[in-house]
N, C-alpha and C. Protein backbone atom coordinates (compact mmCIF):
# COMPACT_ATOMS: atom_id res chain seq x y z
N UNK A 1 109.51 95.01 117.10
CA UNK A 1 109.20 94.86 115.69
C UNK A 1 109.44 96.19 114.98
N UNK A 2 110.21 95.93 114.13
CA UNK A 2 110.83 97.42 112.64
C UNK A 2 109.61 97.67 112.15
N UNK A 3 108.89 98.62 111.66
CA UNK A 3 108.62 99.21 110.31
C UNK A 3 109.13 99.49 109.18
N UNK A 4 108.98 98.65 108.41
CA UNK A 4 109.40 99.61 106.66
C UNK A 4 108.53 100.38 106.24
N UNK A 5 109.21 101.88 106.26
CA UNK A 5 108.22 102.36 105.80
C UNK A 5 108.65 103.10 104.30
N UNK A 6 107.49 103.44 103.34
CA UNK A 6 107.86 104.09 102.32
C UNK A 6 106.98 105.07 102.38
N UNK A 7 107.16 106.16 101.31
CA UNK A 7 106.01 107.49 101.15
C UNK A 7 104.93 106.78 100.31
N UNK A 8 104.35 106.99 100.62
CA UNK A 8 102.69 106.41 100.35
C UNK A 8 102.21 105.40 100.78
N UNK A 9 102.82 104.87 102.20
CA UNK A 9 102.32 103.74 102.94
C UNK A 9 100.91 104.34 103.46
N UNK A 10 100.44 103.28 104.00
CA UNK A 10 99.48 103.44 104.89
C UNK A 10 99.54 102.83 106.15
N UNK A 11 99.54 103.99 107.08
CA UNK A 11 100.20 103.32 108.44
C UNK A 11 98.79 103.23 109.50
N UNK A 12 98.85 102.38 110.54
CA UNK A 12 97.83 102.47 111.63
C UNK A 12 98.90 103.52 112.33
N UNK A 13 97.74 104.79 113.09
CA UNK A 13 98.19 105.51 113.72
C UNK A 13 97.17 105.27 115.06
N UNK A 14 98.03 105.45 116.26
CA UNK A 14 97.15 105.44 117.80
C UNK A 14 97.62 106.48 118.20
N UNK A 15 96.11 107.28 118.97
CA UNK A 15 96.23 108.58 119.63
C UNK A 15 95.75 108.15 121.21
N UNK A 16 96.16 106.93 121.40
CA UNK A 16 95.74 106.01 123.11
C UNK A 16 94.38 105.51 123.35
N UNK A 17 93.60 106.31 122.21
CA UNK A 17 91.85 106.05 122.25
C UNK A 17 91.54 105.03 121.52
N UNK A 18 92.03 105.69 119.86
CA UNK A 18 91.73 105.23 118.91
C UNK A 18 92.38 105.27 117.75
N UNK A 19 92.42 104.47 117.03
CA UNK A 19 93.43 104.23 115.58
C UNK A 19 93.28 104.62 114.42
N UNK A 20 94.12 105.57 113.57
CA UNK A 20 93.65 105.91 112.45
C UNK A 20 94.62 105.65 111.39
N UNK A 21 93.92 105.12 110.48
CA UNK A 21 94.77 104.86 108.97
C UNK A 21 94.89 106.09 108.39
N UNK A 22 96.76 106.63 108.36
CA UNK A 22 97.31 107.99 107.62
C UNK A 22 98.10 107.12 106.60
N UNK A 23 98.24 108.30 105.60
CA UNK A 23 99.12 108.33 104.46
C UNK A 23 100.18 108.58 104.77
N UNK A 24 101.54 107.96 104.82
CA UNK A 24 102.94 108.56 105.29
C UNK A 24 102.91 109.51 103.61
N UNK A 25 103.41 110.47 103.72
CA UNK A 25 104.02 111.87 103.00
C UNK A 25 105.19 111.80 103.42
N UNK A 26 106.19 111.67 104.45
CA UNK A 26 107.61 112.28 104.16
C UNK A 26 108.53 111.50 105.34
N UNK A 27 109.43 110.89 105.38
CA UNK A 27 110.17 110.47 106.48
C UNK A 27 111.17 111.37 106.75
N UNK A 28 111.15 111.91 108.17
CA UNK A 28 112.55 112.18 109.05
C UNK A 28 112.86 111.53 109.71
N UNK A 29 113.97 111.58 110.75
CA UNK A 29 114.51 111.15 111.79
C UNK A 29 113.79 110.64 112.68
N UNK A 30 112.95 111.85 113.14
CA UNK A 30 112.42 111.65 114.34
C UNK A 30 110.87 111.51 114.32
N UNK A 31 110.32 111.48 113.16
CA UNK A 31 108.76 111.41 112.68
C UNK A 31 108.49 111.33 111.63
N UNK A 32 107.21 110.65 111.17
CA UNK A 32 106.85 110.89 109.70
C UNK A 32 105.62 112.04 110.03
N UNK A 33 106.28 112.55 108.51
CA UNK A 33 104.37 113.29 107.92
C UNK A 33 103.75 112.57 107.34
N UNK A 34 102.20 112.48 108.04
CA UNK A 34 101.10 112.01 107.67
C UNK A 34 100.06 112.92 107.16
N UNK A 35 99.34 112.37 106.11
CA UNK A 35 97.96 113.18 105.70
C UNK A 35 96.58 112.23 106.42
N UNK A 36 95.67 112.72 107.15
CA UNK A 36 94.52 112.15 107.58
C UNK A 36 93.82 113.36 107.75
N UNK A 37 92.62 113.15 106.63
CA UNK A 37 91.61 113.91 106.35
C UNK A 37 91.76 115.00 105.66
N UNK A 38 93.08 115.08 104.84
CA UNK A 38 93.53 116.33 104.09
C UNK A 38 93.86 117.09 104.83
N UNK A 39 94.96 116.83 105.82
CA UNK A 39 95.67 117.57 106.95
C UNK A 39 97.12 116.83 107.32
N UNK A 40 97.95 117.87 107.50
CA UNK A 40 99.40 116.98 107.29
C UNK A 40 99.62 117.28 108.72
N UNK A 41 100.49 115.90 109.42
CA UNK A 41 100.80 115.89 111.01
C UNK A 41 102.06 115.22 111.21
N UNK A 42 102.68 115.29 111.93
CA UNK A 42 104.18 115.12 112.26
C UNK A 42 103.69 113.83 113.41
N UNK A 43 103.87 112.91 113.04
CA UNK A 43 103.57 111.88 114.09
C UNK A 43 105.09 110.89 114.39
N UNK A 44 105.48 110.67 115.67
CA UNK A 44 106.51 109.96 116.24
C UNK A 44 106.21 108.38 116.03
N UNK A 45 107.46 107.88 115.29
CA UNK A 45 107.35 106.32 114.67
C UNK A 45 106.48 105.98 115.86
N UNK A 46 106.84 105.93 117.01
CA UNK A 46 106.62 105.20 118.49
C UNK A 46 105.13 105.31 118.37
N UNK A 47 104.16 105.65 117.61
CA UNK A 47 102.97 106.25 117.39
C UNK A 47 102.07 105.55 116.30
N UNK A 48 102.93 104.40 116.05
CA UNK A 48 102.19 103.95 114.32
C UNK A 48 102.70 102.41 114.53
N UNK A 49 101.46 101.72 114.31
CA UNK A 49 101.38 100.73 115.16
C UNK A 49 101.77 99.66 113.68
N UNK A 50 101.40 99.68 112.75
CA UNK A 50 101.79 98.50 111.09
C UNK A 50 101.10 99.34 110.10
N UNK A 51 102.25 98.99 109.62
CA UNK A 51 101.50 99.54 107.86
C UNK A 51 100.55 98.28 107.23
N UNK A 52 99.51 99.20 106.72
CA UNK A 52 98.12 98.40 106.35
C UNK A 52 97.88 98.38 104.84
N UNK A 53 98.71 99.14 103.93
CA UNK A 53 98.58 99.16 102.63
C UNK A 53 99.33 99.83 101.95
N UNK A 54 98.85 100.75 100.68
CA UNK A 54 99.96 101.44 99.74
C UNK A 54 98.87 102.08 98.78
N UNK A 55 98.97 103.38 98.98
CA UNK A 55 98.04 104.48 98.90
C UNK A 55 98.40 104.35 96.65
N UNK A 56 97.59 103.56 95.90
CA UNK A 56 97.80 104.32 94.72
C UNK A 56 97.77 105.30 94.29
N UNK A 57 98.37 105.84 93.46
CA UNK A 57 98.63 107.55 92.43
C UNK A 57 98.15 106.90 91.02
N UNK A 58 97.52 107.53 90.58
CA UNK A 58 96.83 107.27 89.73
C UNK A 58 96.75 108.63 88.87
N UNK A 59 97.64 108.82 87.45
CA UNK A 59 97.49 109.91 86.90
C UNK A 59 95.62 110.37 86.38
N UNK A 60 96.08 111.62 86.65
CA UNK A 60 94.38 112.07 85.87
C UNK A 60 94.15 112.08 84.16
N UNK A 61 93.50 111.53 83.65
CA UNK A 61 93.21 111.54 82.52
C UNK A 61 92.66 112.88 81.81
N UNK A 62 93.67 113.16 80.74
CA UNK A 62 93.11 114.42 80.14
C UNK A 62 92.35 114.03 78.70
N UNK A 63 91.27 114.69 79.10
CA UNK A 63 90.10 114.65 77.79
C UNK A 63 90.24 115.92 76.95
């Protein structure tokens, strides 16, 4: 099974224990960057089990 992935997915990530929902930030070749917990990580597709959503951006409102 493919992944589509885009920048601001939300992917399941497995570390063999346990699974964590990251923000894809950036596609290469050989890995995406993920943000989980306000920390960016180079994780191998082979590593990210389905994308689970789509992270909104939401401009900040200036008062």
């Amino acid at each position: 099974m493919a992944l589509s992935l885009h920048n601001y997915n939300i992917v399941r990530v497995t570390d063999g224990q346990r699974v964590h929902n990251c923000t894809v930030i950036k596609m290469c070749f050989d890995y995406a960057v993920v943000k989980y917990k306000g920390e960016r990580y180079r994780i191998p597709y082979a590593l990210m089990d389905q994308v689970v959503g789509h992270e909104l951006l939401m401009p900040t409102s200036s008062s």
